[in-house]
Protein backbone atom coordinates (compact mmCIF):
# COMPACT_ATOMS: atom_id res chain seq x y z
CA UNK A 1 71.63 133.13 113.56
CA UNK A 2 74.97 131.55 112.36
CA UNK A 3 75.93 131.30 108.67
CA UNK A 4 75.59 127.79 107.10
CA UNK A 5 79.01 126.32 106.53
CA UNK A 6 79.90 124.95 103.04
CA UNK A 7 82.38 122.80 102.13
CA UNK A 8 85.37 124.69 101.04
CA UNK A 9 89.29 124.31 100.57
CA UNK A 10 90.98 123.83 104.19
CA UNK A 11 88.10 122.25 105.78
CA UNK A 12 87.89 119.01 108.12
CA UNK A 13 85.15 116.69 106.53
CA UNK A 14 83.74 113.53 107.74
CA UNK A 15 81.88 112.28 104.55
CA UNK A 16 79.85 108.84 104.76
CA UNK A 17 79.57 107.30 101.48
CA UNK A 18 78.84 104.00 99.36
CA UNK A 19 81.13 103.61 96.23
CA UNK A 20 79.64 101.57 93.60
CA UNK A 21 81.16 99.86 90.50
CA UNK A 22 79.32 98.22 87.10
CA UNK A 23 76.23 98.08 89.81
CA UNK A 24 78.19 96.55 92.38
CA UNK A 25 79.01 97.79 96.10
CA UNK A 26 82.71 98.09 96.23
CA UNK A 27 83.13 100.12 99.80
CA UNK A 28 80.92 101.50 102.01
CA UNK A 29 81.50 103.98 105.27
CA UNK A 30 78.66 101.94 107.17
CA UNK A 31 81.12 98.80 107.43
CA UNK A 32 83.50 100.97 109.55
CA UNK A 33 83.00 104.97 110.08
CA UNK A 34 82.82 107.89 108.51
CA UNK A 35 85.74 108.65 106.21
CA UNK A 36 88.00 112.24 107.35
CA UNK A 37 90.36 114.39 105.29
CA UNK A 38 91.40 117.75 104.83
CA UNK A 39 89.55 119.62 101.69
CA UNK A 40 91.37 120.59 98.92
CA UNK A 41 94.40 118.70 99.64
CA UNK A 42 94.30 116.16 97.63
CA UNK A 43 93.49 113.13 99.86
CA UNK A 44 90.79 111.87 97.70
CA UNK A 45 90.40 111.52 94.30
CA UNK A 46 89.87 114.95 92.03
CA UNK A 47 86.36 113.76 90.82
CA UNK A 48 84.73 113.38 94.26
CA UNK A 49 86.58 116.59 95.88
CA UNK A 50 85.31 118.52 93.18
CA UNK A 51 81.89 117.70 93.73
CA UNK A 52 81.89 118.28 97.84
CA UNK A 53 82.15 122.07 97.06
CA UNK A 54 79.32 124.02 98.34
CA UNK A 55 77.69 121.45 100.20
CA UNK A 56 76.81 121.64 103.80
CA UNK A 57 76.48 119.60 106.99
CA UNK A 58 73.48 117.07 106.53
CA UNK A 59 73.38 117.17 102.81
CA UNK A 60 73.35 114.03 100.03
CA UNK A 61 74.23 113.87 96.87
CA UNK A 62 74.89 111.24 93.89
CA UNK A 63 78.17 111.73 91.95
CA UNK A 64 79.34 109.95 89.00
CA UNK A 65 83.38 109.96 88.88
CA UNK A 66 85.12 109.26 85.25
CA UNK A 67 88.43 107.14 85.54
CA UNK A 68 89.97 110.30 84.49
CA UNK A 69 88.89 112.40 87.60
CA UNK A 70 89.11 108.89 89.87
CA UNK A 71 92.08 106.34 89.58
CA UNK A 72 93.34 107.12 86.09
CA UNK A 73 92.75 105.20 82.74
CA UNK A 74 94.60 101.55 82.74
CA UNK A 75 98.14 101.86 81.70
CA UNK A 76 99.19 99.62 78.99
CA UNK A 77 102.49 100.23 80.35
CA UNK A 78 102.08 99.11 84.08
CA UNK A 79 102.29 95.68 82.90
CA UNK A 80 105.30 93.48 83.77
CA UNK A 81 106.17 89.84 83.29
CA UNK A 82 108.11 87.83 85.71
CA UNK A 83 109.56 83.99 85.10
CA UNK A 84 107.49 82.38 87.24
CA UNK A 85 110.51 80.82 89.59
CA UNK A 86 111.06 83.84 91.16
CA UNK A 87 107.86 83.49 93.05
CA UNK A 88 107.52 82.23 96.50
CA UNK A 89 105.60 78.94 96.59
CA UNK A 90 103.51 80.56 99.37
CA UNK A 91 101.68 83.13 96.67
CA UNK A 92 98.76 81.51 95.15
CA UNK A 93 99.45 81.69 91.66
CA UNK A 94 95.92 82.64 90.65
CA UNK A 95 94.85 85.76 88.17
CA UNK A 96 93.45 88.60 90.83
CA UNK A 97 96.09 87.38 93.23
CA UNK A 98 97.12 90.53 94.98
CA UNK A 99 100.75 90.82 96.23
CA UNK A 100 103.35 93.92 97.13
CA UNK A 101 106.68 94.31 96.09
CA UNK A 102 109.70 96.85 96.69
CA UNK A 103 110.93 98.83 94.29
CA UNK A 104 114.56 99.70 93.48
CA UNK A 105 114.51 102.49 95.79
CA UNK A 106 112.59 100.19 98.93
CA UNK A 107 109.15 101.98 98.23
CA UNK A 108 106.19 99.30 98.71
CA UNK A 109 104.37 98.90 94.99
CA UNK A 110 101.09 96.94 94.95
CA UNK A 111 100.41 94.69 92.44
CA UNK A 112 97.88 92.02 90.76
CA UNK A 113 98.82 88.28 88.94
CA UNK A 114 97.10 89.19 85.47
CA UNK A 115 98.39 86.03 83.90
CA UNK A 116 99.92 82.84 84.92
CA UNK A 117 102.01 80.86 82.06
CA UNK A 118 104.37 77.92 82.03
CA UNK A 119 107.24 79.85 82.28
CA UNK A 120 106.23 83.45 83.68
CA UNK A 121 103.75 85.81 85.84
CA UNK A 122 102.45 89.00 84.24
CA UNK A 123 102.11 91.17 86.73
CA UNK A 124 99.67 94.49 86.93
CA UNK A 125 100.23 97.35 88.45
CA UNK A 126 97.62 99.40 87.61
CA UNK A 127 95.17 100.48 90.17
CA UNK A 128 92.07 97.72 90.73
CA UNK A 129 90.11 100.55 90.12
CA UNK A 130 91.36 101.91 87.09
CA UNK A 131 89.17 102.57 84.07
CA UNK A 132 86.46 102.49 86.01
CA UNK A 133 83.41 104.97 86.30
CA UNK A 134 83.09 105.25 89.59
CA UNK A 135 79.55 105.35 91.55
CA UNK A 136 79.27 107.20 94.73
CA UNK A 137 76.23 108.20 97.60
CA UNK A 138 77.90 110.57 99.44
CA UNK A 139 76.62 112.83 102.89
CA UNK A 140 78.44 115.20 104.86
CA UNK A 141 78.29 113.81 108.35
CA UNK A 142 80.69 116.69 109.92
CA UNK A 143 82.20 120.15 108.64
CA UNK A 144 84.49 122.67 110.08
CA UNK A 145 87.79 124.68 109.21
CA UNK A 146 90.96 122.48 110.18
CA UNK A 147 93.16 123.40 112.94
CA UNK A 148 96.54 124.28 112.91
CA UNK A 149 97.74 120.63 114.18
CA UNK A 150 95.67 119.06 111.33
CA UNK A 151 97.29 120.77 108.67
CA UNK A 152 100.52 121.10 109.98
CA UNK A 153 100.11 117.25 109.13
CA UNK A 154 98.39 117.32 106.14
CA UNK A 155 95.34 115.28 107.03
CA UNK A 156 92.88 114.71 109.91
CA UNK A 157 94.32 112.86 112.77
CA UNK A 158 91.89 110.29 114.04
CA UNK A 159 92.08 109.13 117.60
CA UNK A 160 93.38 105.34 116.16
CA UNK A 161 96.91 107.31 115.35
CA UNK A 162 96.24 107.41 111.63
């Protein structure tokens, strides 16, 4: 009889999972597959990686994420104001209005109206989850040491190239 495999650092998981936020569904692995990362490398948040340890193929569990261990507190600082004319008339200018912009050095930055005034947009970059407690239902669906290819990359290649 073969030992039972537990979830440990260097491992290929496929974890199914519903995330839930102030009593809310927020994501959910049954509206598309499945999620697949390498353990211990950081690919999801410190809270929920630190619970997976120890569990095994099959098993469920409840875990209760602080902002701390998830996306961070919110950032009084990640707040910046734009006058409003800068804006393209396309972008809805509506508070939860999500939109990306390029930073000095190119790099993509996500961010989120906040505020719309007469004269100017304050922007928010914080994550939409920040501050949160985060909620999740989590089962191992799969479980076994990562190749050589899969951490040469750093992650689990799925068959849709990502």
């Amino acid at each position: 009889m073969s030992a039972v495999i537990k979830v440990a650092d260097g491992q290929f998981i496929m974890m199914e999972y519903t995330l839930r936020v102030d009593g809310k569904i927020i994501d959910a692995s049954i509206d598309h597959r499945p999620i697949e990362f390498i353990q211990g490398l950081g690919n999801i948040i410190p809270g929920l990686e630190k619970a997976l340890y120890g569990m095994t193929v099959g098993e469920s569990k409840d875990v209760v994420v602080a902002a701390g261990d998830g996306y961070g507190e919110m950032d009084s600082q990640a707040y910046m104001d734009v006058p409003r004319d800068q804006f393209p008339v396309e972008i809805p200018m509506e508070t939860g209005t999500q939109i990306e912009l390029h930073d000095e050095a190119g790099q993509p930055m996500v961010a989120r109206i906040d505020q719309v005034g007469a004269t100017s947009v304050r922007l928010d970059f914080n994550h939409p989850l920040a501050g949160k407690e985060l909620h999740f239902a989590i089962k191992i669906a799969g479980l076994h040491l990562a190749t050589d290819q899969e951490l040469d990359h750093g992650h689990v290649r799925s068959g849709d190239g990502h």
